[in-house]
C-alpha atoms as a PDB file:
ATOM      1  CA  UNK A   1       0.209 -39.485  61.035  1.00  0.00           C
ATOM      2  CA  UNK A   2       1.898 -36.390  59.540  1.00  0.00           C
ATOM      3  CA  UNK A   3       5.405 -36.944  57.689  1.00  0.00           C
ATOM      4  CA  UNK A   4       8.141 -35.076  60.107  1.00  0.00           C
ATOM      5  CA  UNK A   5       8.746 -31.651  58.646  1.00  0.00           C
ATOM      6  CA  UNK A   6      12.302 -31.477  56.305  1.00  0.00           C
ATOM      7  CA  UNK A   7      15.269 -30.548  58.967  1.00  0.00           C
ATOM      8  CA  UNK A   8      18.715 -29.159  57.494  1.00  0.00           C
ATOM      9  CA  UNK A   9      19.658 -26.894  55.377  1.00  0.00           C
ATOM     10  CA  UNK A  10      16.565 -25.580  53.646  1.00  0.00           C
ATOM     11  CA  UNK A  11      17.576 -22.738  51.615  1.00  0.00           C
ATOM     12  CA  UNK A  12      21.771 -22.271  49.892  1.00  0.00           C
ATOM     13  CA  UNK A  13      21.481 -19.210  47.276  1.00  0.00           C
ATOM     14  CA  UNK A  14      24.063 -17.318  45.655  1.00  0.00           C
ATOM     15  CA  UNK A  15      23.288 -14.246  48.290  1.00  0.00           C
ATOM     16  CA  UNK A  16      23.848 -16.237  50.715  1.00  0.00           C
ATOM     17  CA  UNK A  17      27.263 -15.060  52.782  1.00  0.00           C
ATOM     18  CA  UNK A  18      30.334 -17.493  52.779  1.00  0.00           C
ATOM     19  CA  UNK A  19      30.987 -18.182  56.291  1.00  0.00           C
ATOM     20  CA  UNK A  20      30.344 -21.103  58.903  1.00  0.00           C
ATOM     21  CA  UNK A  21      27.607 -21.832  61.796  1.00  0.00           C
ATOM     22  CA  UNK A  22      28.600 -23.433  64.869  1.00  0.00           C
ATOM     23  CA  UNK A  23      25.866 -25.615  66.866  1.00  0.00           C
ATOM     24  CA  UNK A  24      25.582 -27.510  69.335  1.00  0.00           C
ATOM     25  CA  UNK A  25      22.544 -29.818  68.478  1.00  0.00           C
ATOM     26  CA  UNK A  26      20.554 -30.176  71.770  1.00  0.00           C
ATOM     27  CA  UNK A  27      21.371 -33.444  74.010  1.00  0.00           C
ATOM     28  CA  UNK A  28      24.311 -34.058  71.549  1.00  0.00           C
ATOM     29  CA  UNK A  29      28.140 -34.583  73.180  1.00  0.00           C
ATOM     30  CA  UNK A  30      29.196 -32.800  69.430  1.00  0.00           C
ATOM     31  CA  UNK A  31      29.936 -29.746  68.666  1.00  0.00           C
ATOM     32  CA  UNK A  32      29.579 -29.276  64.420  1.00  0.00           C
ATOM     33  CA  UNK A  33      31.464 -26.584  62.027  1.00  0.00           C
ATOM     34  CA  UNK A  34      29.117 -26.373  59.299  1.00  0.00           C
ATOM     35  CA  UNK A  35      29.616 -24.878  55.948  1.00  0.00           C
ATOM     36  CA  UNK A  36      27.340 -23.080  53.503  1.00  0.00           C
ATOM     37  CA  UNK A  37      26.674 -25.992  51.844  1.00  0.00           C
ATOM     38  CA  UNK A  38      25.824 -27.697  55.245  1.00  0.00           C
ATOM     39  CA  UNK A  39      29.046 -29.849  55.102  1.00  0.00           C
ATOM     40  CA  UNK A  40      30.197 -30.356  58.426  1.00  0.00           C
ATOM     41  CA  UNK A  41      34.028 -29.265  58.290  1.00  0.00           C
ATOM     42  CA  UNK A  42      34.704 -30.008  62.066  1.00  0.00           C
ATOM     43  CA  UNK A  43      33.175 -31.868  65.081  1.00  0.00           C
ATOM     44  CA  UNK A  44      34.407 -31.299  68.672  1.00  0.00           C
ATOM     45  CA  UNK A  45      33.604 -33.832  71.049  1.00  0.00           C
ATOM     46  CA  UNK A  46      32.506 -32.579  74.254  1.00  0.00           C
ATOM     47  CA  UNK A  47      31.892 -33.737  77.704  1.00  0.00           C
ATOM     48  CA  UNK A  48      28.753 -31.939  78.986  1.00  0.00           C
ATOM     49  CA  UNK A  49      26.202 -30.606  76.397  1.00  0.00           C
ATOM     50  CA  UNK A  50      26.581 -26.650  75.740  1.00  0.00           C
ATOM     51  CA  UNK A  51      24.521 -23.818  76.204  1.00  0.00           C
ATOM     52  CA  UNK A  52      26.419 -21.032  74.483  1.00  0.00           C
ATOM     53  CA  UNK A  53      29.635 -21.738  72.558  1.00  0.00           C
ATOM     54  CA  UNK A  54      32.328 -19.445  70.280  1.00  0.00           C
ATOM     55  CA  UNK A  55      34.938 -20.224  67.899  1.00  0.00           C
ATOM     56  CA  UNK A  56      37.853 -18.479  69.084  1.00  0.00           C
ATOM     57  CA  UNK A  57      40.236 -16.774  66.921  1.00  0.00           C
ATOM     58  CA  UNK A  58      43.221 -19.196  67.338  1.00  0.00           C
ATOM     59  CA  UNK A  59      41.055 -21.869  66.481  1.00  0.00           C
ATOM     60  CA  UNK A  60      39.782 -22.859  70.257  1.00  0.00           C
ATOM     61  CA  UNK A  61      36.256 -23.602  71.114  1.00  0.00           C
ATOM     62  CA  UNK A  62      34.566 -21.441  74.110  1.00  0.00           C
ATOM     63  CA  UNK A  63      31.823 -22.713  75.581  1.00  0.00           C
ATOM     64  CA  UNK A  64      29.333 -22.238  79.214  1.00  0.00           C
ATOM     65  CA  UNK A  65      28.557 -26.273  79.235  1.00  0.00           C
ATOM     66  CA  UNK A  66      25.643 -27.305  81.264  1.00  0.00           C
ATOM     67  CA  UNK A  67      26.134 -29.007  84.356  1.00  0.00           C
ATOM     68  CA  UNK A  68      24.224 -32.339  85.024  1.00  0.00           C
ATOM     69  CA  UNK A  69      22.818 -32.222  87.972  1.00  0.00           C
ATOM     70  CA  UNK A  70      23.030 -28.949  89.616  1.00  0.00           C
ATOM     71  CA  UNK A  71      21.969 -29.153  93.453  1.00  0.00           C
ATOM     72  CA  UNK A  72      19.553 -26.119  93.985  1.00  0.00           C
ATOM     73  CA  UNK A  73      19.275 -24.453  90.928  1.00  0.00           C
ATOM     74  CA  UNK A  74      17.408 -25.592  88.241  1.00  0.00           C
ATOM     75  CA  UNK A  75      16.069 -23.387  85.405  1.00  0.00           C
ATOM     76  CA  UNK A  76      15.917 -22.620  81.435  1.00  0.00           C
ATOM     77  CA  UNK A  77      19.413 -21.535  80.478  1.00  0.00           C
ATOM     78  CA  UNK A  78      21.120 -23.474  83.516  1.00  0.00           C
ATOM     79  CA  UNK A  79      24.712 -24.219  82.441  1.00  0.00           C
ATOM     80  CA  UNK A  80      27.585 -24.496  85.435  1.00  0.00           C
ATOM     81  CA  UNK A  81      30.894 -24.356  83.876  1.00  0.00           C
ATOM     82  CA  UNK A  82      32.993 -23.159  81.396  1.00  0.00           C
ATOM     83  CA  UNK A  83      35.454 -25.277  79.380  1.00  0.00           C
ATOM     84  CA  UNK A  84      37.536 -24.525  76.495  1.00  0.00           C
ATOM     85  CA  UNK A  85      38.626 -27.093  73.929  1.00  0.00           C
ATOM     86  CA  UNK A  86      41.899 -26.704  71.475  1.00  0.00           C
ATOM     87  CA  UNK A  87      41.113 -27.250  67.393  1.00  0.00           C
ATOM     88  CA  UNK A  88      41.867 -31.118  67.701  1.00  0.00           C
ATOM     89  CA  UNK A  89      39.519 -31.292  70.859  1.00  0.00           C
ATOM     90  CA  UNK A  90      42.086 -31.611  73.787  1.00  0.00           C
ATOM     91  CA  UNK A  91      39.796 -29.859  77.188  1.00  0.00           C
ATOM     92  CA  UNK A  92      41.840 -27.385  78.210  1.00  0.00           C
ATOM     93  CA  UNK A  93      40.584 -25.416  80.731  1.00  0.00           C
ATOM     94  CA  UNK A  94      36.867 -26.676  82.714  1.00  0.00           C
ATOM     95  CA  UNK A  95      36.287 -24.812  85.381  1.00  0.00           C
ATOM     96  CA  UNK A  96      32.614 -25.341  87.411  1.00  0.00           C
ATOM     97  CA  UNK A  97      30.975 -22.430  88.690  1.00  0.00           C
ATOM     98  CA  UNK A  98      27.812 -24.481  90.482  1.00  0.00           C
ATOM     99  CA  UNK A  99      27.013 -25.548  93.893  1.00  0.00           C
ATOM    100  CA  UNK A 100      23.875 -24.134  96.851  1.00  0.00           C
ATOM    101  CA  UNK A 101      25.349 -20.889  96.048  1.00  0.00           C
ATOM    102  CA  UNK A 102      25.339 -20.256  92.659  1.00  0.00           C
ATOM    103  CA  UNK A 103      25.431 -21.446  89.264  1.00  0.00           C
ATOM    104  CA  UNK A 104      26.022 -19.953  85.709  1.00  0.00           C
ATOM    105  CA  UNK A 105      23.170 -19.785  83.204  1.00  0.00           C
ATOM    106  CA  UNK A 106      22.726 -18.291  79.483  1.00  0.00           C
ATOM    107  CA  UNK A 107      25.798 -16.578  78.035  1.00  0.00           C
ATOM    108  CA  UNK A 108      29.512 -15.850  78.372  1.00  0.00           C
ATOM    109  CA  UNK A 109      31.675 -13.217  76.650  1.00  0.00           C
ATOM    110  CA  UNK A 110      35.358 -13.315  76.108  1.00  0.00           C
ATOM    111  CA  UNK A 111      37.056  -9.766  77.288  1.00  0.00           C
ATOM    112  CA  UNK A 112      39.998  -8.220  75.211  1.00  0.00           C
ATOM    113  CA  UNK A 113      42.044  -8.877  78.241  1.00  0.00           C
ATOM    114  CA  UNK A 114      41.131 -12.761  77.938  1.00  0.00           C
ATOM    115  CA  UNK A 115      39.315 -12.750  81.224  1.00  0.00           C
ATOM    116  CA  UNK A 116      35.226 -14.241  80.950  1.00  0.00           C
ATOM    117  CA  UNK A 117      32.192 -12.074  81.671  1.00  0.00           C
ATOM    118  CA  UNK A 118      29.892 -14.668  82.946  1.00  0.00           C
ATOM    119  CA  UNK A 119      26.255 -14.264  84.284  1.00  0.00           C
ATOM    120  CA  UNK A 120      25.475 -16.456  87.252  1.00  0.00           C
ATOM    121  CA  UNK A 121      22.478 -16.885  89.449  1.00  0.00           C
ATOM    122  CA  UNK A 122      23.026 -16.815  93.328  1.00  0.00           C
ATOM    123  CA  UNK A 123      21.038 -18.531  96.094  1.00  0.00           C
ATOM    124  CA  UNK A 124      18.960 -16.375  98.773  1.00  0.00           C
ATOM    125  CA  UNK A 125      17.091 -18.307 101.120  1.00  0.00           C
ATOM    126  CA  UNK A 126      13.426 -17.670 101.608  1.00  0.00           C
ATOM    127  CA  UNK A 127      14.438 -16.461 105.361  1.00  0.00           C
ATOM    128  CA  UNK A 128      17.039 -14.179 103.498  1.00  0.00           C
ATOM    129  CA  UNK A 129      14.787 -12.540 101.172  1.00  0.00           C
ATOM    130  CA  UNK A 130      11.960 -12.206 103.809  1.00  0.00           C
ATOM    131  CA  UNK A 131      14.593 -10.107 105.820  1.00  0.00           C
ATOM    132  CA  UNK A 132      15.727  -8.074 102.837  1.00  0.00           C
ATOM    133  CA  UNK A 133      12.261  -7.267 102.132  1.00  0.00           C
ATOM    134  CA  UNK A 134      10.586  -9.615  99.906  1.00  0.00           C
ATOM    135  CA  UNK A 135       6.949 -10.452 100.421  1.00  0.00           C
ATOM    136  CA  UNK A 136       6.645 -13.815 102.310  1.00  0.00           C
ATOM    137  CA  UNK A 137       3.941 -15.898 100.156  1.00  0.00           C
ATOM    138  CA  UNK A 138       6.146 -14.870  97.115  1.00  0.00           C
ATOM    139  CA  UNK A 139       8.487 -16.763  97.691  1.00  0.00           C
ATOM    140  CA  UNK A 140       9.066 -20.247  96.355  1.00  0.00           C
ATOM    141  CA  UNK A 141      10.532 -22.887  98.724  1.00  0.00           C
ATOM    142  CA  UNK A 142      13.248 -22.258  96.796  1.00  0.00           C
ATOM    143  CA  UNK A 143      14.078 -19.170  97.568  1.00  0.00           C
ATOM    144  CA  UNK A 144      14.919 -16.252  95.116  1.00  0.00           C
ATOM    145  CA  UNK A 145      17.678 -16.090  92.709  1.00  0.00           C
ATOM    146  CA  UNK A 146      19.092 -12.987  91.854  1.00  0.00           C
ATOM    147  CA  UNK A 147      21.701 -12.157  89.129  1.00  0.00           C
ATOM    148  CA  UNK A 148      25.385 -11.880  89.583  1.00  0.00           C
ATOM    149  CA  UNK A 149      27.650 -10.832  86.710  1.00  0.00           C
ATOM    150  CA  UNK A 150      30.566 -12.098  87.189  1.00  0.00           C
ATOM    151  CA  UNK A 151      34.651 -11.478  85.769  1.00  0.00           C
ATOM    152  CA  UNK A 152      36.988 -14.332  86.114  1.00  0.00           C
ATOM    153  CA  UNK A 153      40.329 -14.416  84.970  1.00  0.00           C
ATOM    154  CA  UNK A 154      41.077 -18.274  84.054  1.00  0.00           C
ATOM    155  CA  UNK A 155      43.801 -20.498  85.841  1.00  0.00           C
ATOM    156  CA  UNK A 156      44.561 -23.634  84.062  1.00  0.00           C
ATOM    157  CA  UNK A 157      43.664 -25.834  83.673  1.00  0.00           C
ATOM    158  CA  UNK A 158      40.598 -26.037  86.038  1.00  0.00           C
ATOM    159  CA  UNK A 159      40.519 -23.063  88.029  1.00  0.00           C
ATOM    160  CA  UNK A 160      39.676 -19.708  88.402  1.00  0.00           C
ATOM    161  CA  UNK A 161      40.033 -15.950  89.504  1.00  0.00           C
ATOM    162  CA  UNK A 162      36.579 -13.664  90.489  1.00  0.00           C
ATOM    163  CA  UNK A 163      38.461 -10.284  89.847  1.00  0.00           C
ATOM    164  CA  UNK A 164      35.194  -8.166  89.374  1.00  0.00           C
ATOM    165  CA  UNK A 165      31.462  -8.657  89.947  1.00  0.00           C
ATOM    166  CA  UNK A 166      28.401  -7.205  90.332  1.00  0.00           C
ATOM    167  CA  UNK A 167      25.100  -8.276  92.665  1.00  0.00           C
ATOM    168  CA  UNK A 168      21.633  -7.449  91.953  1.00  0.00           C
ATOM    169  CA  UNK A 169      20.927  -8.432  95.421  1.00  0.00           C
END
């Protein structure tokens, strides 16, 4: 059997750019602040495992966390909610965005205005999309999901606000 490959840090030169990396290691319920060196400076603990994350500028971590167990939907990028923990790791805000209608995947973005751009997935039924056009046999049991982009102003400290979005359906 073949020795596991080295994992970490691999290469720290003087080009290299002071800064820090953020992760999220992959079924972990930790969220690391690493520095050059690979010294971990911070750890958030988390409640449900993130798919994108962002160190806000007052300190707070942003992230689109995956939801367990999502009832229709389930695909790469799959997430659900979005939650936002303060510097010593209090949740502050969690609000779920998942159910037989839709469900957030990928990628959030933080607006000037502190509102979140959020893409989602929504549910059309295979009867739904054979009405709107779609070719029966290609569509799954499932039905089709297309994309909504979504803008949602948050209300604390688990709700939110749709004030703008847009349907590919």
């Amino acid at each position: 059997e073949a020795p596991e490959p080295p994992r970490g840090l691999m290469v720290n030169t003087d080009e290299a750019v002071d800064g820090y990396v953020l992760f999220a290691p992959y079924g972990d319920l930790a969220v690391k602040l690493v520095n050059k060196d690979a010294e971990v400076v911070h750890t958030w603990g988390i409640i449900n495992e993130a798919n994108a994350l962002y160190l806000l500028d007052n300190g707070n971590l942003l992230m689109n966390a995956v939801e367990p167990d999502p009832p229709v939907f389930k695909g790469g990028g799959q997430s659900g909610r979005i939650q936002e923990y303060s510097w010593e790791g209090e949740l502050l805000w969690d609000w779920q965005y998942a159910n037989e209608d839709h469900l957030l995947h990928h990628d959030i973005e933080r607006l000037p205005n502190g509102n979140i751009l959020a893409i989602s997935w929504e549910y059309q039924s295979p009867k739904e999309a054979a009405k709107a056009g779609r070719r029966l046999d290609l569509i799954g049991t499932n039905g089709i999901w297309p994309t909504r982009i979504i803008e949602v102003k948050p209300i604390w400290p688990d709700d939110a606000e749709i004030v703008w979005q847009w349907q590919a359906w």
